[in-house]
Protein backbone atom coordinates (compact mmCIF):
# COMPACT_ATOMS: atom_id res chain seq x y z
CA UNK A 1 11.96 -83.73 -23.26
CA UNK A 2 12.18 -80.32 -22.04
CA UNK A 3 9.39 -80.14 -19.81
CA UNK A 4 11.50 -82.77 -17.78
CA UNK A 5 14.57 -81.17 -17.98
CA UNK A 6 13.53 -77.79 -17.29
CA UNK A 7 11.48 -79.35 -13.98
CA UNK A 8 15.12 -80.92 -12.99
CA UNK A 9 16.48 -77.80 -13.49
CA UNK A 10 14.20 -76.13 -11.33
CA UNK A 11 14.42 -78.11 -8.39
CA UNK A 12 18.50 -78.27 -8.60
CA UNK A 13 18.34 -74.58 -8.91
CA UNK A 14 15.68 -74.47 -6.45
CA UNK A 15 18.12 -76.32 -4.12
CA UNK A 16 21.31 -74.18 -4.64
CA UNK A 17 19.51 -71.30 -3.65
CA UNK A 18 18.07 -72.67 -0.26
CA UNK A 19 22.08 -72.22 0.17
CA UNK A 20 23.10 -69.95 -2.03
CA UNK A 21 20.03 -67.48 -1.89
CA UNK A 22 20.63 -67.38 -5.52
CA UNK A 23 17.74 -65.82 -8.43
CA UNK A 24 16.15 -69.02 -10.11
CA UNK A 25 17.14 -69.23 -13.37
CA UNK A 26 15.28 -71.38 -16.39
CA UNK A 27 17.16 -71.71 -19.73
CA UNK A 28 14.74 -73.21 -22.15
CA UNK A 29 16.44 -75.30 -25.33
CA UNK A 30 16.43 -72.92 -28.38
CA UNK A 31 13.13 -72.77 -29.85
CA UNK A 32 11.51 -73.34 -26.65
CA UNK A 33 9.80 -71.33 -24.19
CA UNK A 34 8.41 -71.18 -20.41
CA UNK A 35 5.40 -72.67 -20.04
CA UNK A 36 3.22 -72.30 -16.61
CA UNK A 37 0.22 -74.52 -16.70
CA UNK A 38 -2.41 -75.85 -14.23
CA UNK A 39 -2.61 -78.90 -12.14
CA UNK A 40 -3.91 -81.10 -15.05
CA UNK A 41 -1.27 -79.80 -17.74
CA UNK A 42 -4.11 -78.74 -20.34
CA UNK A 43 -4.74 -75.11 -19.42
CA UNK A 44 -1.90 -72.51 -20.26
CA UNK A 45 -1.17 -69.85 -17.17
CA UNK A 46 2.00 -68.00 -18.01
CA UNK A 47 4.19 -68.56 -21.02
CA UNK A 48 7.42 -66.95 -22.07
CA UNK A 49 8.60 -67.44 -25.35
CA UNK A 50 12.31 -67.12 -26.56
CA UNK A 51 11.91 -63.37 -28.18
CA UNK A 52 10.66 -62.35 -25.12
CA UNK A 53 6.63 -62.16 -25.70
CA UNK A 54 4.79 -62.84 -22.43
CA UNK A 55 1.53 -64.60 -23.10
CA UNK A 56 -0.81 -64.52 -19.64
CA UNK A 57 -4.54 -65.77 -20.92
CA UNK A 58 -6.13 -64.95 -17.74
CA UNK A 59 -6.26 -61.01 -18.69
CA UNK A 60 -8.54 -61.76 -21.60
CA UNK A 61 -10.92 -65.19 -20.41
CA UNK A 62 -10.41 -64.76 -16.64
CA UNK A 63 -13.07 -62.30 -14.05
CA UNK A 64 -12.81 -59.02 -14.69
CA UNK A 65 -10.77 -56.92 -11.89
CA UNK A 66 -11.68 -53.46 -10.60
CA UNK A 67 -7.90 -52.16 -9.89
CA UNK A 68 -6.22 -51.46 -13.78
CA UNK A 69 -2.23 -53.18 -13.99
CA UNK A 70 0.78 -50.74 -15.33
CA UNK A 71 3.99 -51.97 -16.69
CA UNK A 72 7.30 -49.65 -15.57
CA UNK A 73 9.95 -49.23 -18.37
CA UNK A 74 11.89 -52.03 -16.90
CA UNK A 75 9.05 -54.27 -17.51
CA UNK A 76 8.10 -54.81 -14.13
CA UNK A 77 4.06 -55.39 -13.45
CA UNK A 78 2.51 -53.61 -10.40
CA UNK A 79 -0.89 -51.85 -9.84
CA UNK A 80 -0.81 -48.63 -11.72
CA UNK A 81 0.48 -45.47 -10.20
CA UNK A 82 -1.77 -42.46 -9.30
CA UNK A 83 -2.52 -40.34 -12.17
CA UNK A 84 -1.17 -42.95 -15.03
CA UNK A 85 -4.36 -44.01 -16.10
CA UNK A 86 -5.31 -41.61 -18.85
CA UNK A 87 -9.22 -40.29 -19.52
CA UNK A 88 -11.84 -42.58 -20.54
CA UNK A 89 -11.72 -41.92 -24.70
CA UNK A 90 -14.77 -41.09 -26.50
CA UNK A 91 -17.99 -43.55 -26.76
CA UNK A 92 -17.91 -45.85 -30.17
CA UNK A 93 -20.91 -45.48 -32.05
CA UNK A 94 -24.36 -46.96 -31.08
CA UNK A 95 -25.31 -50.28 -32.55
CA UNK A 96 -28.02 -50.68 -34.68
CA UNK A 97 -31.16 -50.81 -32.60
CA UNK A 98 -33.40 -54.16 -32.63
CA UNK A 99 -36.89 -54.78 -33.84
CA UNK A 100 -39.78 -52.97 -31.48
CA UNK A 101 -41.59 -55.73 -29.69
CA UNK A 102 -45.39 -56.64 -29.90
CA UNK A 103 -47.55 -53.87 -28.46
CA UNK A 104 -49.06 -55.05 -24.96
CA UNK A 105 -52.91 -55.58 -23.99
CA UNK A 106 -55.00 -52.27 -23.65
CA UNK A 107 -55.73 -52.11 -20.17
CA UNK A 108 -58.76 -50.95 -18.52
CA UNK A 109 -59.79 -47.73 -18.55
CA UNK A 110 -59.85 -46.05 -15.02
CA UNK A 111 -62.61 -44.19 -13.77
CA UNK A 112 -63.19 -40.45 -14.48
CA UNK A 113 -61.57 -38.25 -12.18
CA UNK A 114 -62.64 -35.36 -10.43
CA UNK A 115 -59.88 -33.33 -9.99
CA UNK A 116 -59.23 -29.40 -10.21
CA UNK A 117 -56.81 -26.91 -10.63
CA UNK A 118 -56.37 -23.05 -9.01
CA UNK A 119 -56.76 -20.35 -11.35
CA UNK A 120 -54.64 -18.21 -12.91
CA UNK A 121 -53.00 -21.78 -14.03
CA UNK A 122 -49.79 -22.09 -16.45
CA UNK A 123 -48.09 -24.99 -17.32
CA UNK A 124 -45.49 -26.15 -20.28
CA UNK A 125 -44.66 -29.08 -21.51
CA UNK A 126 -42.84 -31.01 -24.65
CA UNK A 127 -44.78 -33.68 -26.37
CA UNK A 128 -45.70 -34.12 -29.64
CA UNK A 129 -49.37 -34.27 -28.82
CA UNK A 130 -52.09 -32.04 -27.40
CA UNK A 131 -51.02 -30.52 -24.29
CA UNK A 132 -54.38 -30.16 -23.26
CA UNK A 133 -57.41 -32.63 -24.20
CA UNK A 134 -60.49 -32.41 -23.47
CA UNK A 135 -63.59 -34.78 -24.96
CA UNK A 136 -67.46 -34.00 -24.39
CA UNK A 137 -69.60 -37.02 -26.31
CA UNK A 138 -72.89 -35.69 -25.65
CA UNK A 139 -74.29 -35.64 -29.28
CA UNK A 140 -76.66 -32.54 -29.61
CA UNK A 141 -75.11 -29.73 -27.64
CA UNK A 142 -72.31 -30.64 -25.77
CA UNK A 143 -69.26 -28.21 -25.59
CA UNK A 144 -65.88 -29.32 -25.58
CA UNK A 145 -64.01 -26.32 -23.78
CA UNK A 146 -66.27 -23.07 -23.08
CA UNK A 147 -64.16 -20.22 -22.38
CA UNK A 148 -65.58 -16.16 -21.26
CA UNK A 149 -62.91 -13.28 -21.44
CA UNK A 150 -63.72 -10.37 -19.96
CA UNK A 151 -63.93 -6.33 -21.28
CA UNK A 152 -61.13 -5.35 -23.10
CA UNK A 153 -59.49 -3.94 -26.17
CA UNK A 154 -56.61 -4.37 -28.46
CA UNK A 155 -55.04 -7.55 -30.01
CA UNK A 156 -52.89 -8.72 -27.60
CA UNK A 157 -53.40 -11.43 -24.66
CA UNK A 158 -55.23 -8.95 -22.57
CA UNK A 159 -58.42 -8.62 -24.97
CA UNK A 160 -60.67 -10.14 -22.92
CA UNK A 161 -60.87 -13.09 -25.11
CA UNK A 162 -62.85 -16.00 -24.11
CA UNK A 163 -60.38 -18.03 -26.32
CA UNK A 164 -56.83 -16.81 -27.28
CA UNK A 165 -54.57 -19.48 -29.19
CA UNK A 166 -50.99 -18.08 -30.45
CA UNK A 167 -48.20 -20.46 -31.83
CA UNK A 168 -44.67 -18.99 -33.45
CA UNK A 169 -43.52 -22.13 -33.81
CA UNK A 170 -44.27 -25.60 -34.86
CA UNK A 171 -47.45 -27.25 -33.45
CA UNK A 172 -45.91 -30.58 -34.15
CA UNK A 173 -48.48 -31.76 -36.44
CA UNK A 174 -50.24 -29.02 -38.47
CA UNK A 175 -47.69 -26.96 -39.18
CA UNK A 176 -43.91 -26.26 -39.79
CA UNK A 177 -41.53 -24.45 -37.82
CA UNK A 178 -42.47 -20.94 -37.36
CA UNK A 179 -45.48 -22.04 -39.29
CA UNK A 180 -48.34 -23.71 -36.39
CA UNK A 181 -51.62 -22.94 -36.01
CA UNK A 182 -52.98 -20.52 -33.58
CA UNK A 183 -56.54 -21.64 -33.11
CA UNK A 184 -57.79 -24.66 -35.28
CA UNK A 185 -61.00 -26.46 -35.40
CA UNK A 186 -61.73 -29.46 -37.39
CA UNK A 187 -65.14 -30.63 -38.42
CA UNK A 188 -66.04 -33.64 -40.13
CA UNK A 189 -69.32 -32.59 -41.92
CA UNK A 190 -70.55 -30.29 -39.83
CA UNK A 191 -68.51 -26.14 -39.13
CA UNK A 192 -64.87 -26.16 -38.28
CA UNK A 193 -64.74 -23.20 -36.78
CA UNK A 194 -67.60 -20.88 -35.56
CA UNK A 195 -67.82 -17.41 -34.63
CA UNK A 196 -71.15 -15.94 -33.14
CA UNK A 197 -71.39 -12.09 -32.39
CA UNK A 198 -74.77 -9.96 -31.32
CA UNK A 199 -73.52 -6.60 -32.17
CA UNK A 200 -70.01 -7.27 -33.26
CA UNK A 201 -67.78 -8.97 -35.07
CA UNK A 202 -68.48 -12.92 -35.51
CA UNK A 203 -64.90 -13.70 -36.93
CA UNK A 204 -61.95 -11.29 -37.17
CA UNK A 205 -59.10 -11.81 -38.91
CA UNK A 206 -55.98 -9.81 -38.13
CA UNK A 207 -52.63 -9.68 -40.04
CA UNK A 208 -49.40 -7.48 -39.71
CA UNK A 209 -47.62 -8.49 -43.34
CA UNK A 210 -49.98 -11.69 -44.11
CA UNK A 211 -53.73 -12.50 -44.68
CA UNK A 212 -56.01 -11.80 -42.16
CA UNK A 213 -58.33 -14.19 -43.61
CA UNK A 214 -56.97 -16.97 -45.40
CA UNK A 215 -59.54 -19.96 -46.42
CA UNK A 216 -58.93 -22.83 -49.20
CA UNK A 217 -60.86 -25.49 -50.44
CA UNK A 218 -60.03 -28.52 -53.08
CA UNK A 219 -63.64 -29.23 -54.28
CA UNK A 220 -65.97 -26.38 -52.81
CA UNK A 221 -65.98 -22.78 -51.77
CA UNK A 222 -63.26 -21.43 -50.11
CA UNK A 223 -65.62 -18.79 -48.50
CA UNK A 224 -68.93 -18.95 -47.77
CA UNK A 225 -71.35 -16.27 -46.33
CA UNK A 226 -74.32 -15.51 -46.04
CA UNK A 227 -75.84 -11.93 -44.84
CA UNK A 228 -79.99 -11.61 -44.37
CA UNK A 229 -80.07 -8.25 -43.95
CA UNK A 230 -76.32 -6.72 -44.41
CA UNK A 231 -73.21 -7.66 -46.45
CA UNK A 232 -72.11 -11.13 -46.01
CA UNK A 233 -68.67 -9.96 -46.26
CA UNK A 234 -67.45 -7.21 -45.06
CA UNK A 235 -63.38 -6.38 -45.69
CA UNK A 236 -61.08 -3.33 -44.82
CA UNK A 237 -57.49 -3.02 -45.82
CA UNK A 238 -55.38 -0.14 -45.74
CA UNK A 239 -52.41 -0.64 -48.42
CA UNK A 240 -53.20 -4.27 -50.10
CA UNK A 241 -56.69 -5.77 -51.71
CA UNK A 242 -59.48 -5.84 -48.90
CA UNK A 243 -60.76 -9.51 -50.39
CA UNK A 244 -59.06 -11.16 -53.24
CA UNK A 245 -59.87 -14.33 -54.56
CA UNK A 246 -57.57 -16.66 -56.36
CA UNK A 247 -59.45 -20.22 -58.05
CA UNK A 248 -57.58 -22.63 -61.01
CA UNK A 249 -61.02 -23.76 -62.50
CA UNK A 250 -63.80 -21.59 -61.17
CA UNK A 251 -64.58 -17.97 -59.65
CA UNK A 252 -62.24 -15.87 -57.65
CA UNK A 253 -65.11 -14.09 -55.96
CA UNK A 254 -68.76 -15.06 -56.50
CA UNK A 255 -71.54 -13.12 -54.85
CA UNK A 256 -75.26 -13.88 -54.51
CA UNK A 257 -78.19 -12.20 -53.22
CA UNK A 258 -81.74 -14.09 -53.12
CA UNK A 259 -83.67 -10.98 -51.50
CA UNK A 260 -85.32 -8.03 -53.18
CA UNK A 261 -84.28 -5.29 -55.33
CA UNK A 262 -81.87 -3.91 -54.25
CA UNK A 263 -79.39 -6.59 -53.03
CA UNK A 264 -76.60 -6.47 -54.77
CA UNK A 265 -74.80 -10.18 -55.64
CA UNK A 266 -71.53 -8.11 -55.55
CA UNK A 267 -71.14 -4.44 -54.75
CA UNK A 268 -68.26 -2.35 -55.44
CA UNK A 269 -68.12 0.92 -53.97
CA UNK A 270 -64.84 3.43 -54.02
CA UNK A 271 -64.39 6.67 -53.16
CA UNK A 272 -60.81 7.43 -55.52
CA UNK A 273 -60.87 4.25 -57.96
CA UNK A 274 -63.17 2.17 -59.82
CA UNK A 275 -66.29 0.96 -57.79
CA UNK A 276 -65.52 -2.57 -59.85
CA UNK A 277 -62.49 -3.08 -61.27
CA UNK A 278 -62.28 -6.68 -63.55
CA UNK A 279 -58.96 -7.04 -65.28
CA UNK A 280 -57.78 -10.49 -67.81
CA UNK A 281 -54.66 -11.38 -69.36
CA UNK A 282 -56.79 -13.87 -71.78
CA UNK A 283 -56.52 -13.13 -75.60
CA UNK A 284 -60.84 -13.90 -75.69
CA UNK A 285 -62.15 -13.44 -71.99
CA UNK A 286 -62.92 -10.24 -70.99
CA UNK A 287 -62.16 -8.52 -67.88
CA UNK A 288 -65.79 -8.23 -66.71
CA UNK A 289 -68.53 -9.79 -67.72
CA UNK A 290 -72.37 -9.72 -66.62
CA UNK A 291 -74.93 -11.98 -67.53
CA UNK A 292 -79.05 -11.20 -67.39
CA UNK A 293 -81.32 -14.56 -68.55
CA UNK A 294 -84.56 -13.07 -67.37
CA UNK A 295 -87.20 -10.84 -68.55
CA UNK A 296 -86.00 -6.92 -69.53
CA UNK A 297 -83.36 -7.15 -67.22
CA UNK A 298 -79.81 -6.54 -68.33
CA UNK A 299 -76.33 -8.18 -67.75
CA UNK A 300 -74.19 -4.75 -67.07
CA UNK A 301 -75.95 -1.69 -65.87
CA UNK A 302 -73.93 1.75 -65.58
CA UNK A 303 -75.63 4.18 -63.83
CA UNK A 304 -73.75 7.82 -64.12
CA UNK A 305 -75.59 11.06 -62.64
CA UNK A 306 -73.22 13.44 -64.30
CA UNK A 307 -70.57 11.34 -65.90
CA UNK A 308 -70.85 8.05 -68.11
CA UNK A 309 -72.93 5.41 -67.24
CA UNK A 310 -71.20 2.81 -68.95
CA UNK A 311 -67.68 3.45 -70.08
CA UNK A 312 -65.68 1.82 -72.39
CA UNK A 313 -61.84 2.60 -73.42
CA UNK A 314 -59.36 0.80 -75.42
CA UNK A 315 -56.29 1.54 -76.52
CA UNK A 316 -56.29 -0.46 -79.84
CA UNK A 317 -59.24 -2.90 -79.90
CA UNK A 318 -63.07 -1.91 -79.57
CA UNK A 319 -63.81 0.34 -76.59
CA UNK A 320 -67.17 -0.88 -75.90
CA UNK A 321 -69.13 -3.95 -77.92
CA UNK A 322 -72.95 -4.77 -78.21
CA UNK A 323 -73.74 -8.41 -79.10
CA UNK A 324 -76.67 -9.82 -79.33
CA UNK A 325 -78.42 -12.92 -80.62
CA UNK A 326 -81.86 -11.61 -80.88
CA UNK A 327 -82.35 -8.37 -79.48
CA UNK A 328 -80.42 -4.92 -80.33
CA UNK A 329 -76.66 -5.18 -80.17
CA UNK A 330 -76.42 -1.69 -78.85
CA UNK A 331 -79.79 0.83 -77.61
CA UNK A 332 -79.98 4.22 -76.88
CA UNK A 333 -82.08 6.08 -75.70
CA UNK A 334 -82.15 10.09 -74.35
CA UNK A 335 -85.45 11.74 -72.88
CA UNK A 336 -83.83 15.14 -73.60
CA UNK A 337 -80.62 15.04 -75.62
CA UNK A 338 -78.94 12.22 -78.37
CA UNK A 339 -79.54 9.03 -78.12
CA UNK A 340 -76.41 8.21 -79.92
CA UNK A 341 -73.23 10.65 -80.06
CA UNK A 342 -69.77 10.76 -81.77
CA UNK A 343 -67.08 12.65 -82.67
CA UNK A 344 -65.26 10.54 -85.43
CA UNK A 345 -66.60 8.55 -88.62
CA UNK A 346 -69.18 5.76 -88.36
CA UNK A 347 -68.39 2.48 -90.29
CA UNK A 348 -71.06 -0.29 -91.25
CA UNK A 349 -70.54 -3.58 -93.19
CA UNK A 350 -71.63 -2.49 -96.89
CA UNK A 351 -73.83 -5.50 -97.18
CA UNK A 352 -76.21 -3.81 -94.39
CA UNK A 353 -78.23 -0.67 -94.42
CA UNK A 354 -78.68 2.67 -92.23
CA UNK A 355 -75.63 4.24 -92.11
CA UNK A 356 -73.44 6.00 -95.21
CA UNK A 357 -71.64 3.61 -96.80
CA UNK A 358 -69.62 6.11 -99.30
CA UNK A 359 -69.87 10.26 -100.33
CA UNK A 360 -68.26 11.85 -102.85
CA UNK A 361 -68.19 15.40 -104.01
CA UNK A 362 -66.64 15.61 -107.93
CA UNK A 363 -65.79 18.32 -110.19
CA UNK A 364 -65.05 17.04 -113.37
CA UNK A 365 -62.13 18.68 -115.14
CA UNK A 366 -61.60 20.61 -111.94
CA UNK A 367 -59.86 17.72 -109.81
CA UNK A 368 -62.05 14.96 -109.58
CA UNK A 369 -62.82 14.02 -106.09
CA UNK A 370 -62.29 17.29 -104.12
CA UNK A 371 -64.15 15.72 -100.89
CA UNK A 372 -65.55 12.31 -99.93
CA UNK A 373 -66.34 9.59 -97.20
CA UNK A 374 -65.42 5.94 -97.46
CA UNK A 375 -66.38 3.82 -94.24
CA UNK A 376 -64.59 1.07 -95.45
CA UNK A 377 -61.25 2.01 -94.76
CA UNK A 378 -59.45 3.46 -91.55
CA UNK A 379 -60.99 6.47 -89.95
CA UNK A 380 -57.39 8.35 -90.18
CA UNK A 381 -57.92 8.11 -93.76
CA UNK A 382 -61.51 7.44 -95.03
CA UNK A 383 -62.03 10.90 -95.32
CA UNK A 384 -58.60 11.56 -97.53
CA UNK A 385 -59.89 12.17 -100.84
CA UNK A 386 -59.71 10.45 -103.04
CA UNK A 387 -60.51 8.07 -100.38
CA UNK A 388 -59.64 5.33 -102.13
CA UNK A 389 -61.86 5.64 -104.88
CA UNK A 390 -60.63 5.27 -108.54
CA UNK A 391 -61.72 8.20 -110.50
CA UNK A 392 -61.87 8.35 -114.48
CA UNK A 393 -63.43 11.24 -116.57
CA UNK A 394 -64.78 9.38 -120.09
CA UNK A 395 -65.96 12.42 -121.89
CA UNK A 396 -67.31 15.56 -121.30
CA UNK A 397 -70.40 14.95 -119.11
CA UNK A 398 -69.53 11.55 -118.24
CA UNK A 399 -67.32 10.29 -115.13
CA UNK A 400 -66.67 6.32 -113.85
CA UNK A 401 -65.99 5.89 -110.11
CA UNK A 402 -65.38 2.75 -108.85
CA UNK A 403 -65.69 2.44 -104.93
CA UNK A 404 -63.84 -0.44 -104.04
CA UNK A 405 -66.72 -2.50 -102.42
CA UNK A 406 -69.67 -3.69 -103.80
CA UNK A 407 -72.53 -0.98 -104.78
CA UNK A 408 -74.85 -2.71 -106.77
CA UNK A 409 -76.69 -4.25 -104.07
CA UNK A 410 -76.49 -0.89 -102.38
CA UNK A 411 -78.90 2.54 -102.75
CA UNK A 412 -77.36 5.33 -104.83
CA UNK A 413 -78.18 9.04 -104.33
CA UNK A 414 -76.82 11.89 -106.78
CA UNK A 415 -77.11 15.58 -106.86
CA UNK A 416 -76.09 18.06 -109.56
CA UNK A 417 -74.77 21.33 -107.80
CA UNK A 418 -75.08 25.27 -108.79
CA UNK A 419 -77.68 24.85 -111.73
CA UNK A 420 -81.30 24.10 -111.79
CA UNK A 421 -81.27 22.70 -115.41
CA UNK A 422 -79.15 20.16 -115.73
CA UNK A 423 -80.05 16.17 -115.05
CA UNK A 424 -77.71 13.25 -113.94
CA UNK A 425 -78.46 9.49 -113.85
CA UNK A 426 -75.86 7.18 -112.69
CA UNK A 427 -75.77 3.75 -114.13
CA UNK A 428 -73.71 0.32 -112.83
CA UNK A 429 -70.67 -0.55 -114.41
CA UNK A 430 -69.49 -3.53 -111.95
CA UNK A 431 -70.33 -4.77 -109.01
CA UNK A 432 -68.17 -1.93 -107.11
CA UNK A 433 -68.03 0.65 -110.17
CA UNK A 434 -70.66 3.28 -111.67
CA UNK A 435 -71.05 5.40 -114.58
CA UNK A 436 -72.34 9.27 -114.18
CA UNK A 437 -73.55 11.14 -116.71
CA UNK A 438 -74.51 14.75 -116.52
CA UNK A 439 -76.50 16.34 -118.79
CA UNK A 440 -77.47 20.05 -119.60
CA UNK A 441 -81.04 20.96 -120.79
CA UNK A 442 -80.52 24.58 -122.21
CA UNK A 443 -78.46 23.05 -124.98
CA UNK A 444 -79.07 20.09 -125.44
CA UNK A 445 -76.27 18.43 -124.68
CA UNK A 446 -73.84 16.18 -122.02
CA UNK A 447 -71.98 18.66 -119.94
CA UNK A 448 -69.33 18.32 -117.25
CA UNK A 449 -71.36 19.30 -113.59
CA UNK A 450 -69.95 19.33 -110.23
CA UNK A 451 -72.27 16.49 -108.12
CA UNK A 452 -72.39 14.60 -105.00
CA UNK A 453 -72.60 10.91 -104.92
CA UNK A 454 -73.71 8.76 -101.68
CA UNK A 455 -74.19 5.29 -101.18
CA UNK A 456 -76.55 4.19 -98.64
């Protein structure tokens, strides 16, 4: 109904303003808006509804223009003017990106080129890979890159290296930033890296603040040399350790020599410090140890032309210790002086023989034991009398002392003192006590003598 009214409208309007010159004016029902369509009636081209909303559904299906449309503040529609259109706004984020696609055939490889390049030559590039690659398959002696540096000094680029590799940052695969690898050479099971020298150094190892040598290994050693007629290793280092050796399971260092006397498997040699200096923080280890499994030879030899030749110092446990299984524990021996010196007491188990066990020098009725020796106590005090022995005077002429320790498995040794005519026998009591009885000939009778006592 309205679509045929508002056409009659249109063409009565149309017709007043051939005359008139009139605007044409369309006045839908209310409710009702323009509607523009095309030739067939189904597609929509303009519409207008009542509340003013213009609907035009070319600018979102139709071909996309190259010349942007502005709208004044009256409404009206015109190409934009110069310097309306703001900035293009900032790119929305990337989408997701899609699966990589199936990896084409390997063509054929090209033939091997001939080229060259003028020397000096420098180049840089960024790739993730080896700048420069070079293969030689030839199996026996075939080099991959030879390289000859002339004469020169120092360690800096102009050394006259015939190889010089330097990275202070990341090599991209063996190493982190600030952390790549200078020079590195891989070998599957044969050397890594080689270093060959006729009269100097094979491999040096330089380092301002860090190791100048640095080698690790999971399941073998982490150094290996091997010297036929000097040191395998040789190592300077002004302020820090000139080789130190760090292993969870196994030796820090370990040195071997298979030629004559006279090789040394390690040698330690210092002109202000120890020649060999072991050190542990274990409760049973000790902080060097030497081993000897053949013949006379002997697992720690000290050798000292004016001083000790083997040294041993503790502050509260035993300064040196002698064990053996078969042989002697400890041996000395002196061509000229001592074979064995000391300057404080000498303790034994009292179940064992050589060494004093116990002395005692008593005065009965005149303080009992006025000087004595027990080795079974502590040295500050095993010569404190009464040194721990109990002391008892029976009678006149007879005295108990009982040591403490057992004695009757022990030999006894007494001695009357000042007089020529007395006699003294000593009989056991206990296990650790004895009775002495002194005796004086002239009269006839048990007398209190001074006597010594020692038990062996």
């Amino acid at each position: 109904m309205f679509q045929a009214t508002a056409s009659a409208f249109v063409s009565l309007t149309l017709g007043a303003a051939s005359a008139t010159a009139a605007d044409v004016v369309v006045q839908p029902n209310s409710g009702s808006g323009l509607v523009v369509t095309d030739a067939s009636g189904s597609q929509i081209r303009l519409r207008v509804n009542e509340d003013g909303e213009v609907i035009i559904p070319v600018l979102v299906n139709g071909a996309p223009r190259n010349l942007p449309a502005c709208v004044s503040a009256t409404g009206q529609l015109g190409p934009c003017a110069p310097g309306v259109v703001g900035s293009v706004g900032p790119q929305g984020p990337a989408g997701a990106t899609g699966a990589t696609g199936p990896a084409g055939a390997t063509g054929p490889q090209g033939p091997i080129g001939s080229g060259s390049f003028a020397l000096p030559y420098a180049g840089a590039t960024v790739t993730s890979h080896a700048a420069f690659s070079v293969s030689n398959t030839e199996a026996s002696t075939g080099v991959g890159i030879y390289g000859l540096g002339g004469a020169g000094s120092g360690m800096n680029a102009d050394s006259g290296a015939g190889v010089w590799g330097d990275s202070s940052v990341s090599d991209g695969v063996f190493g982190s930033s600030k952390d790549g690898v200078g020079v590195l050479g891989n070998g599957a099971n044969v050397v890594g890296v080689r270093g060959m020298s006729t009269n100097g150094r094979g491999v040096e190892g330089y380092s301002t603040n860090g190791y100048g040598v640095y080698a690790s290994s999971a399941n073998n050693y982490a150094v290996y040399a091997h010297g036929i007629n000097v040191a395998a290793v040789h190592a300077e280092s002004t302020n820090a350790d000139a080789v130190q050796g760090v292993s969870v399971s196994f030796a820090g260092v370990y040195g071997k020599s298979t030629g004559p006397k006279g090789g040394a498997g390690v040698l330690g040699e210092s002109a202000a410090f120890d020649g060999v200096h072991g050190y542990t923080s274990s409760t049973s280890a000790v902080g060097v140890a030497g081993f000897a499994d053949q013949g006379n030879s002997s697992g720690v030899l000290g050798v000292g032309k004016a001083g000790s030749g083997v040294a041993g110092v503790s502050t509260s446990g035993t300064g040196a210790s002698g064990i053996s299984t078969s042989g002697f524990g400890v041996f000395g021996h002196s061509d000229s002086n001592y074979a064995f010196v000391t300057d404080g007491p000498v303790q034994q188990n009292p179940n064992q023989g050589g060494w004093v066990k116990a002395m005692a020098f008593v005065v009965p009725g005149g303080g009992g034991v006025v000087r004595c020796f027990n080795s079974q106590l502590a040295a500050s005090v095993a010569s404190v009398p009464p040194c721990g022995f109990a002391y008892s005077r029976l009678s006149s002429g007879q005295t108990q002392i009982d040591f403490g320790f057992p004695v009757d498995n022990r030999f006894l040794s007494a001695t009357v003192h000042y007089t020529y005519r007395s006699t003294i026998t000593v009989i056991p009591m206990s296990s650790t006590s004895v009775q002495i009885n002194t005796y004086y000939v002239s009269n006839d009778a048990s007398e209190d003598e001074s006597y010594s006592l020692i038990v062996f």
